[in-house]
N, C-alpha and C. Protein backbone atom coordinates (compact mmCIF):
# COMPACT_ATOMS: atom_id res chain seq x y z
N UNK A 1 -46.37 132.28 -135.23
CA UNK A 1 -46.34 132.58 -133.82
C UNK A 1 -45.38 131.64 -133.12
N UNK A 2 -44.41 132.19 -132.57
CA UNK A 2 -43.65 131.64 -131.47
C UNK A 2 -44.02 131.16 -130.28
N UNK A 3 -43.61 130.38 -129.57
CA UNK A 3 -44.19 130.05 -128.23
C UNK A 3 -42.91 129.82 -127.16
N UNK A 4 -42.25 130.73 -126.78
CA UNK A 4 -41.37 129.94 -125.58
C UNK A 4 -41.60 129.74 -124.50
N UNK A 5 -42.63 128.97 -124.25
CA UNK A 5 -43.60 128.44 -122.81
C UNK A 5 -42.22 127.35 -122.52
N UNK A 6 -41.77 127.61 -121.04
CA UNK A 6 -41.42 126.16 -120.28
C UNK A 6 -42.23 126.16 -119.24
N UNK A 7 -42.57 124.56 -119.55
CA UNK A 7 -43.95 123.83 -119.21
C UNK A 7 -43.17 123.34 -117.51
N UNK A 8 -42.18 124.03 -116.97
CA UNK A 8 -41.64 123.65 -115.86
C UNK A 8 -42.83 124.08 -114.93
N UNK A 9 -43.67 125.24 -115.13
CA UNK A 9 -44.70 125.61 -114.54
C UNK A 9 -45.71 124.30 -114.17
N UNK A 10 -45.22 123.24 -115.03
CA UNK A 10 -46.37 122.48 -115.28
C UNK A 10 -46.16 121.09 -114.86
N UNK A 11 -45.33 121.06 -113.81
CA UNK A 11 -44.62 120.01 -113.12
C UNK A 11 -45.26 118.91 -112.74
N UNK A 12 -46.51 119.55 -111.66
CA UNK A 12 -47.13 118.53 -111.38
C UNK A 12 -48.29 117.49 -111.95
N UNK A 13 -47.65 117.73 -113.54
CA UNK A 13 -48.90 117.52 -114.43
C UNK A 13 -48.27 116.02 -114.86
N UNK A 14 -48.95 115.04 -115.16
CA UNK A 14 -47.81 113.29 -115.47
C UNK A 14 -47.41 114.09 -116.98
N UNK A 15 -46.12 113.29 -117.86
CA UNK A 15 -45.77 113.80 -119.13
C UNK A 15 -44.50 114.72 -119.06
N UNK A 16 -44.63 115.70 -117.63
CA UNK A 16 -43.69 116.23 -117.30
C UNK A 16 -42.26 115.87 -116.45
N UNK A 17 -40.65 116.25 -117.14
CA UNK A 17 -40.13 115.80 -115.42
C UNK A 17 -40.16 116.97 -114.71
N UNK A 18 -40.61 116.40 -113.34
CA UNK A 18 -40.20 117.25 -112.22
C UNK A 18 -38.54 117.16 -112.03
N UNK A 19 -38.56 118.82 -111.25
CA UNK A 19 -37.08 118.77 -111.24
C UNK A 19 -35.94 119.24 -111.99
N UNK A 20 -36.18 118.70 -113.37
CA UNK A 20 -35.31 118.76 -113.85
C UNK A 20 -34.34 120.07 -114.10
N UNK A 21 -33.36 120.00 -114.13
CA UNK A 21 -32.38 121.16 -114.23
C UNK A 21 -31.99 121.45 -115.37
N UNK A 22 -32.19 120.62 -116.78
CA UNK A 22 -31.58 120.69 -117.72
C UNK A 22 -32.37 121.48 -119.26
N UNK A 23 -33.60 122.41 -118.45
CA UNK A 23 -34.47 122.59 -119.25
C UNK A 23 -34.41 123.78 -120.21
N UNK A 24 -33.41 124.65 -119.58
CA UNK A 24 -33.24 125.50 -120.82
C UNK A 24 -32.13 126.00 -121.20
N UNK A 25 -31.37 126.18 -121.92
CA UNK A 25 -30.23 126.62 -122.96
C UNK A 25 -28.94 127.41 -122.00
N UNK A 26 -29.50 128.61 -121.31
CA UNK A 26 -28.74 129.53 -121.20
C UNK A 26 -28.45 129.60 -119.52
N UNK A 27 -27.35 129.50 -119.26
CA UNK A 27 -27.01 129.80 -117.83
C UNK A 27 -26.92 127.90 -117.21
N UNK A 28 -26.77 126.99 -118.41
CA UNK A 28 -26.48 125.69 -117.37
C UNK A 28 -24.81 125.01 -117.88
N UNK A 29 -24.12 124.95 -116.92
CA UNK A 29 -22.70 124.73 -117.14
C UNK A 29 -22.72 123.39 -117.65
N UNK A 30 -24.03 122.69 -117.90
CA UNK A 30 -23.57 121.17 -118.24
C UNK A 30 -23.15 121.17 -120.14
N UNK A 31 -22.20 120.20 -120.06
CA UNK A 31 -21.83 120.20 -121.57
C UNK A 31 -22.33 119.04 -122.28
N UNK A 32 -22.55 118.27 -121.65
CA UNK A 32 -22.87 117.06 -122.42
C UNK A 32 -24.58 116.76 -122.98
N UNK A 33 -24.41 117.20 -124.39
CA UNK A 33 -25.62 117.73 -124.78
C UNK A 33 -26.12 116.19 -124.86
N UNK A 34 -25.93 115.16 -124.38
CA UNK A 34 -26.67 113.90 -124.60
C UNK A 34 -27.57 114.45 -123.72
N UNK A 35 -27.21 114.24 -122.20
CA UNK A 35 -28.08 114.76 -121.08
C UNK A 35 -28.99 116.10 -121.48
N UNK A 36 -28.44 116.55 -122.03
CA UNK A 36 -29.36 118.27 -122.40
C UNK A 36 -30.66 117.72 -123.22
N UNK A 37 -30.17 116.50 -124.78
CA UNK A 37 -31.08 115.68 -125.29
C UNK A 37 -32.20 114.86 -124.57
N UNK A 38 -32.00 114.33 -123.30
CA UNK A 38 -33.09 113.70 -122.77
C UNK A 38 -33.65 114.45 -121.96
N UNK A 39 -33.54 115.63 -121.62
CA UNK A 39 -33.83 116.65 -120.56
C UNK A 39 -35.11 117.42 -121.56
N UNK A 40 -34.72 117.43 -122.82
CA UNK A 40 -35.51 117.59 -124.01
C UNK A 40 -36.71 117.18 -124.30
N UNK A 41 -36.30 115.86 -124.69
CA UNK A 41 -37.22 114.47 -124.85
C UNK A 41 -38.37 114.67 -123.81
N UNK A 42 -37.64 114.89 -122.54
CA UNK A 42 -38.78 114.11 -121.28
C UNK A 42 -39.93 115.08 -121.43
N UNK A 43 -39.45 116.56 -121.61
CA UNK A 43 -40.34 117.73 -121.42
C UNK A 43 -41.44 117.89 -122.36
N UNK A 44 -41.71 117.47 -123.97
CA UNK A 44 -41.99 117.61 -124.44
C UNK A 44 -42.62 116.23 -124.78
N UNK A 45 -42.15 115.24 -124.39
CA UNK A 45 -43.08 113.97 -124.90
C UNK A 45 -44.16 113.68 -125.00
N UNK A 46 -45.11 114.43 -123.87
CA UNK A 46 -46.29 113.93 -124.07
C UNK A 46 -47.13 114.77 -125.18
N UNK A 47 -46.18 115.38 -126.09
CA UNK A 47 -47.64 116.50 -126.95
C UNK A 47 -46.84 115.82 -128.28
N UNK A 48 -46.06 115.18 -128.56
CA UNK A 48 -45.47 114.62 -129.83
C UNK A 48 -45.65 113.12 -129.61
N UNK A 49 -46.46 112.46 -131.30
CA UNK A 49 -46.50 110.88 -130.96
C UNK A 49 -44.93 110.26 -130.51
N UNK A 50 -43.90 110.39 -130.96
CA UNK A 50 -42.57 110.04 -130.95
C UNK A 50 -40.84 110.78 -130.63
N UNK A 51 -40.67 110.66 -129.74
CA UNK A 51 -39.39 111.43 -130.24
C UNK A 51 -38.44 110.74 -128.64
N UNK A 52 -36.73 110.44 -129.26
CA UNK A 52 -36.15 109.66 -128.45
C UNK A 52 -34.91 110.25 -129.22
N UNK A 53 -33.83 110.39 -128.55
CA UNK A 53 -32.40 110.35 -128.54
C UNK A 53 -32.02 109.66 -129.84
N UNK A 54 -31.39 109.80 -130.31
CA UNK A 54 -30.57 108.99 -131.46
C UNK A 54 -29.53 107.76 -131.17
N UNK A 55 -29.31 106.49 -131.19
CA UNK A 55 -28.82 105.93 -131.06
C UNK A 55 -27.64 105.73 -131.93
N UNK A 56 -27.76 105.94 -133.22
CA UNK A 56 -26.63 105.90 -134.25
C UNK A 56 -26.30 106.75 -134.70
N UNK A 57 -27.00 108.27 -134.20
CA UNK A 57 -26.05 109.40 -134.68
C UNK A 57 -24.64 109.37 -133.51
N UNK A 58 -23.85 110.11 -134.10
CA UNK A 58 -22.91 110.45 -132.66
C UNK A 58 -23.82 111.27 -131.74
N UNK A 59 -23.45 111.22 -130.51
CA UNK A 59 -23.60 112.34 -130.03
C UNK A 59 -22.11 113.00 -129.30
N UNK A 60 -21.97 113.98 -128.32
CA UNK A 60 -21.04 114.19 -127.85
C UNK A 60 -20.87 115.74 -126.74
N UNK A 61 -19.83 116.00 -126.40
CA UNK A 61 -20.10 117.23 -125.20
C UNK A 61 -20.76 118.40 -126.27
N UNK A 62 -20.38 118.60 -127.40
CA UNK A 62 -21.32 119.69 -128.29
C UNK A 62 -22.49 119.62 -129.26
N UNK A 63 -22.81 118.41 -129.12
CA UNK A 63 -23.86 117.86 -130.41
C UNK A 63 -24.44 116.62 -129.85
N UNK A 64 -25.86 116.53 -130.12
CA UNK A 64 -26.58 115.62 -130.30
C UNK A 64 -27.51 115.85 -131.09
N UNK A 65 -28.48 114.63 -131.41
CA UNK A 65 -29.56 114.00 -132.69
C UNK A 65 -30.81 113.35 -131.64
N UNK A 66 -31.82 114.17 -131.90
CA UNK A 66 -33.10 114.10 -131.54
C UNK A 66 -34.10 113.85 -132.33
N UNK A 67 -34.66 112.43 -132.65
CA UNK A 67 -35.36 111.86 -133.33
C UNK A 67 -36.68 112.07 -132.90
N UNK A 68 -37.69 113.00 -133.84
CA UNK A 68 -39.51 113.12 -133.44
C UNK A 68 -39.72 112.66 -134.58
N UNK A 69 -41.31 112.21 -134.02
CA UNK A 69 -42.22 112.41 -134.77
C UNK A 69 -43.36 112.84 -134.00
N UNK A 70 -44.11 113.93 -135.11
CA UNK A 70 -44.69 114.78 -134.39
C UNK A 70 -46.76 113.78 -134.53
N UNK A 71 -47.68 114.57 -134.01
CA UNK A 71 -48.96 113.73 -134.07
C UNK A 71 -49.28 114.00 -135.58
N UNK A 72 -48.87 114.77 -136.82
CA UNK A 72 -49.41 114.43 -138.18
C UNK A 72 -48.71 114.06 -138.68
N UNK A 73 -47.68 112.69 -137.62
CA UNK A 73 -46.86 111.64 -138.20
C UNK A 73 -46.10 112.34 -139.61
N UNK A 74 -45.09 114.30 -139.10
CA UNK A 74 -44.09 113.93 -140.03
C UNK A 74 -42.77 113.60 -138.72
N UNK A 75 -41.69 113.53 -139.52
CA UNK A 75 -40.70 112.66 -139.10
C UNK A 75 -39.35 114.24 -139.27
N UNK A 76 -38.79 114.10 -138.09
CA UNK A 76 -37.74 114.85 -137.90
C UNK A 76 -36.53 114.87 -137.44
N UNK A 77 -34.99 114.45 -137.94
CA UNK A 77 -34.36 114.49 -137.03
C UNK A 77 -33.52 115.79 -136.70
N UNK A 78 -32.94 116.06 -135.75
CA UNK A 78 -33.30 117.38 -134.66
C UNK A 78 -31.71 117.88 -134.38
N UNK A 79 -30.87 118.60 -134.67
CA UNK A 79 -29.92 118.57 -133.71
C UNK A 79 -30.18 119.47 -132.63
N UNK A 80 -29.24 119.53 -132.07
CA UNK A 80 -28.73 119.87 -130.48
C UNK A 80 -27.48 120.00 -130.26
N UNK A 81 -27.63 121.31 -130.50
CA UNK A 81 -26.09 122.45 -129.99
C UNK A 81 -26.27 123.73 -128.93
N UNK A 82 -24.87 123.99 -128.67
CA UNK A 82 -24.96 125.30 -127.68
C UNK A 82 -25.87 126.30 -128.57
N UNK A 83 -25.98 126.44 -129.78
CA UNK A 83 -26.93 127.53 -130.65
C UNK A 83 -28.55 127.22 -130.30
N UNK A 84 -29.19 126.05 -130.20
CA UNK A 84 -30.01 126.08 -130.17
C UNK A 84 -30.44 124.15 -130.72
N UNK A 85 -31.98 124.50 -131.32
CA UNK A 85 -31.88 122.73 -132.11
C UNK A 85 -32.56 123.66 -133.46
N UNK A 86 -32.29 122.23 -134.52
CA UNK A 86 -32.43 122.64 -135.81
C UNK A 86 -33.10 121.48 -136.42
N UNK A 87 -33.80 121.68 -137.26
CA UNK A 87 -33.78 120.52 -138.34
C UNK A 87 -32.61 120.00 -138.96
N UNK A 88 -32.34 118.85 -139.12
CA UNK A 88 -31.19 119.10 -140.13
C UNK A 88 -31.70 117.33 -140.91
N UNK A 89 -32.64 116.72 -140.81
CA UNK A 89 -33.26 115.50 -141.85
C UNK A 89 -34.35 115.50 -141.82
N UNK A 90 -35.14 114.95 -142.76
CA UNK A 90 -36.61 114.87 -142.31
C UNK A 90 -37.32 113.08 -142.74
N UNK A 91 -36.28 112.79 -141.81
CA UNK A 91 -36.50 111.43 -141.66
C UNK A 91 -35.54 110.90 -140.40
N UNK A 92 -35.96 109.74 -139.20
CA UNK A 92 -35.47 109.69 -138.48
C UNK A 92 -33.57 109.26 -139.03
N UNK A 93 -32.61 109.46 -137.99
CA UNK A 93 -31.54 109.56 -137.90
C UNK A 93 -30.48 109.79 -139.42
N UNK A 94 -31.48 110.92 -140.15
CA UNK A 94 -30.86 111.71 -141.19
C UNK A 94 -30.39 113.06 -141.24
N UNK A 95 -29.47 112.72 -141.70
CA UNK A 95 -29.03 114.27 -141.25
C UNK A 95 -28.29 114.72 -143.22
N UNK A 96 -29.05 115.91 -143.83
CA UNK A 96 -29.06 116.28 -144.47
C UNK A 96 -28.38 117.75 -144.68
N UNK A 97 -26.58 117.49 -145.19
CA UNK A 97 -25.87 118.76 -145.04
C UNK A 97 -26.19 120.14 -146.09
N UNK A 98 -27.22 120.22 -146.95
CA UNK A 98 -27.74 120.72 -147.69
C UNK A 98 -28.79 122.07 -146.95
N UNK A 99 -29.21 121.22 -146.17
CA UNK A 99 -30.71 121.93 -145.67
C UNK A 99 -29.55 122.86 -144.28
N UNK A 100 -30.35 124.23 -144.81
CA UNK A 100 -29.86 125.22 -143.65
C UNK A 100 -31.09 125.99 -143.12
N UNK A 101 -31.55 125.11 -142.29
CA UNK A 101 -32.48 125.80 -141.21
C UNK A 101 -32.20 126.20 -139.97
N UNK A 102 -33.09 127.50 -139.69
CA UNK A 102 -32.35 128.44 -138.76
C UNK A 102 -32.58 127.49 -137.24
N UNK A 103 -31.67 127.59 -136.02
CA UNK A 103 -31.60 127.43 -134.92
C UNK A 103 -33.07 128.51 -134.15
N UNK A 104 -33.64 127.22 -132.98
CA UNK A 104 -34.43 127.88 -132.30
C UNK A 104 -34.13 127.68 -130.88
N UNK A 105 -34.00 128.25 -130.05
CA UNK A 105 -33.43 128.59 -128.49
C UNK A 105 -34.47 127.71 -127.70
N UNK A 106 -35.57 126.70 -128.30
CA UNK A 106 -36.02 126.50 -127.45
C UNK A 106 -36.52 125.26 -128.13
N UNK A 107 -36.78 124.13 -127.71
CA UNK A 107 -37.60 122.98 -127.99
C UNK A 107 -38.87 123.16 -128.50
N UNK A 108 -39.37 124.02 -127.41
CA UNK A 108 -41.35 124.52 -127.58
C UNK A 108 -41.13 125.56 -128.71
N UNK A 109 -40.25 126.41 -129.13
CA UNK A 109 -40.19 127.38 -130.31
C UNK A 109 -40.44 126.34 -131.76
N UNK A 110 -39.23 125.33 -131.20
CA UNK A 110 -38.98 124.52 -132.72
C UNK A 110 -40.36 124.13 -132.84
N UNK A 111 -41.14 123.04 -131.80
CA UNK A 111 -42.27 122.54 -131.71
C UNK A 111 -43.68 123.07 -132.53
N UNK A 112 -43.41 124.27 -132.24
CA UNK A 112 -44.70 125.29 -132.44
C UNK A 112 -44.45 125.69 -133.95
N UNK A 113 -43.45 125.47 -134.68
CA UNK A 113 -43.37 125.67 -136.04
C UNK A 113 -43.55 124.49 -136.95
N UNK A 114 -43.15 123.46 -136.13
CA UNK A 114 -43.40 122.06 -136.90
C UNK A 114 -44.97 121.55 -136.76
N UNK A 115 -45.41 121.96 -135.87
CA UNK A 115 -46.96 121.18 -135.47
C UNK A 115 -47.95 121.74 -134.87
N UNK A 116 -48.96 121.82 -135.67
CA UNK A 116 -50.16 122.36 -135.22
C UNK A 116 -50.80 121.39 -134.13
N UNK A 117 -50.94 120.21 -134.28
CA UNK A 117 -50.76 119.43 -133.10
C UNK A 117 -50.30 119.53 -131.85
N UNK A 118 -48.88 119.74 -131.88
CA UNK A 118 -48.15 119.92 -130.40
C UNK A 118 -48.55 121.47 -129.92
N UNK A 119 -49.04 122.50 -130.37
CA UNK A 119 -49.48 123.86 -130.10
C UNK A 119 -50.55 123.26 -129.19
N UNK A 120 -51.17 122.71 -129.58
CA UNK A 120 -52.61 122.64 -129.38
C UNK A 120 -52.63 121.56 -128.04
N UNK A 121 -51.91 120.52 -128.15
CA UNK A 121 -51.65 119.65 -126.73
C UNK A 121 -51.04 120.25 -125.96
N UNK A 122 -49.94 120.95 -126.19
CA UNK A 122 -49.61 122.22 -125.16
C UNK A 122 -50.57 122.81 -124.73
N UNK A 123 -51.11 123.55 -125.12
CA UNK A 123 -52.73 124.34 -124.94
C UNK A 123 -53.31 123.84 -124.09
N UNK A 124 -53.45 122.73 -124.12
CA UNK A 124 -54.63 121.99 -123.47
C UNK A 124 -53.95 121.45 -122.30
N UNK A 125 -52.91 120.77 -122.13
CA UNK A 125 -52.41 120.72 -120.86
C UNK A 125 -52.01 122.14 -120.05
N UNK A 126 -51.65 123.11 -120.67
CA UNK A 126 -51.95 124.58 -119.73
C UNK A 126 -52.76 124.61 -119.14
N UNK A 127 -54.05 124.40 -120.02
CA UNK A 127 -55.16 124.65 -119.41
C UNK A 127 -55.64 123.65 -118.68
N UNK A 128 -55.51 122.38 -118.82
CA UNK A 128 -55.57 121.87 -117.76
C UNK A 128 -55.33 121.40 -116.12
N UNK A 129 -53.89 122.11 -116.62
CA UNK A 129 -52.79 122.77 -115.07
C UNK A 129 -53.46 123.97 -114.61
N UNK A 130 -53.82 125.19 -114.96
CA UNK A 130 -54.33 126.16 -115.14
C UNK A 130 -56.06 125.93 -114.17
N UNK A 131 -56.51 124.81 -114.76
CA UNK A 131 -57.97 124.41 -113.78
C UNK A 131 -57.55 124.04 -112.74
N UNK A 132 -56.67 122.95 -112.73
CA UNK A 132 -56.47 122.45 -111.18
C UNK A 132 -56.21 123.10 -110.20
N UNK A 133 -55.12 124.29 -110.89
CA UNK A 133 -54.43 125.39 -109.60
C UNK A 133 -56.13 125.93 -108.97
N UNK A 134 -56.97 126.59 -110.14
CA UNK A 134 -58.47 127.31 -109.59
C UNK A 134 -58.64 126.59 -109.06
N UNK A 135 -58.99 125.19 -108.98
CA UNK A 135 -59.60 123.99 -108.31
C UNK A 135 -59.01 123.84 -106.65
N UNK A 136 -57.72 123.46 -106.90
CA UNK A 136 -57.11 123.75 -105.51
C UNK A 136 -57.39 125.24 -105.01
N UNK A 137 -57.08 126.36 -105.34
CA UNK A 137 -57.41 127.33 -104.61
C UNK A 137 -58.63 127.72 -103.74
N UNK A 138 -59.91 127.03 -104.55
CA UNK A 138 -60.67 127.05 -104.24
C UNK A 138 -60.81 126.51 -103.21
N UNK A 139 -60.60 125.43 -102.87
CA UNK A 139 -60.64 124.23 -101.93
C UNK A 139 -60.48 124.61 -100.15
């Protein structure tokens, strides 16, 4: 099962950035996929134990390296292209030209295939955004 939830719905929740402009793939003129990389990072951090930018991969206006680790502590490093992100090591800042795994259009797509974990903290912060809105409405 796929999931392309953006949790932008889910702004006012802490874990999330508000704001941000850089949250999904298609229709943003910015090139510099470093910025696209932390726009990444921020959205998704709080449902993965680890994951930060790459410091010693290159990055550049078409490519960057997104280092997770997910909560059943495996280890991934990530690229980041106009196609999408991919696996491409499975260890932080490895990148393994062997392994051809397919591109996913979305952070939360890749997410939801790597970790039963991050499905499930997703889940639960929905639903916890999801109460508050009833909560406020109510009010």
């Amino acid at each position: 099962m796929e999931t392309d939830c953006n949790p932008m719905e889910l702004s006012n929740m802490s874990g999330f950035e508000e704001g941000s402009e850089l949250n999904g793939f298609e229709g943003s003129d910015v090139k510099d996929m470093r910025l696209e990389a932390e726009a990444v990072v921020n959205d998704v951090l709080f449902a993965v134990k680890n994951m930060f930018v790459s410091k010693s991969l290159r990055c550049a206006d078409d490519v960057a390296y997104i280092n997770v680790e997910t909560k059943e502590r495996n280890r991934y490093c990530l690229e980041l292209t106009e196609a999408g992100l991919r696996v491409v090591g499975y260890a932080f800042d490895q990148v393994e030209d062997h392994l051809q795994m397919p591109y996913h259009e979305t952070v939360y797509s890749l997410l939801d295939t790597l970790s039963p974990a991050y499905r499930e903290a997703f889940g639960n912060a929905l639903l916890q955004r999801l109460e508050a809105l009833k909560r406020d409405g109510q009010s």
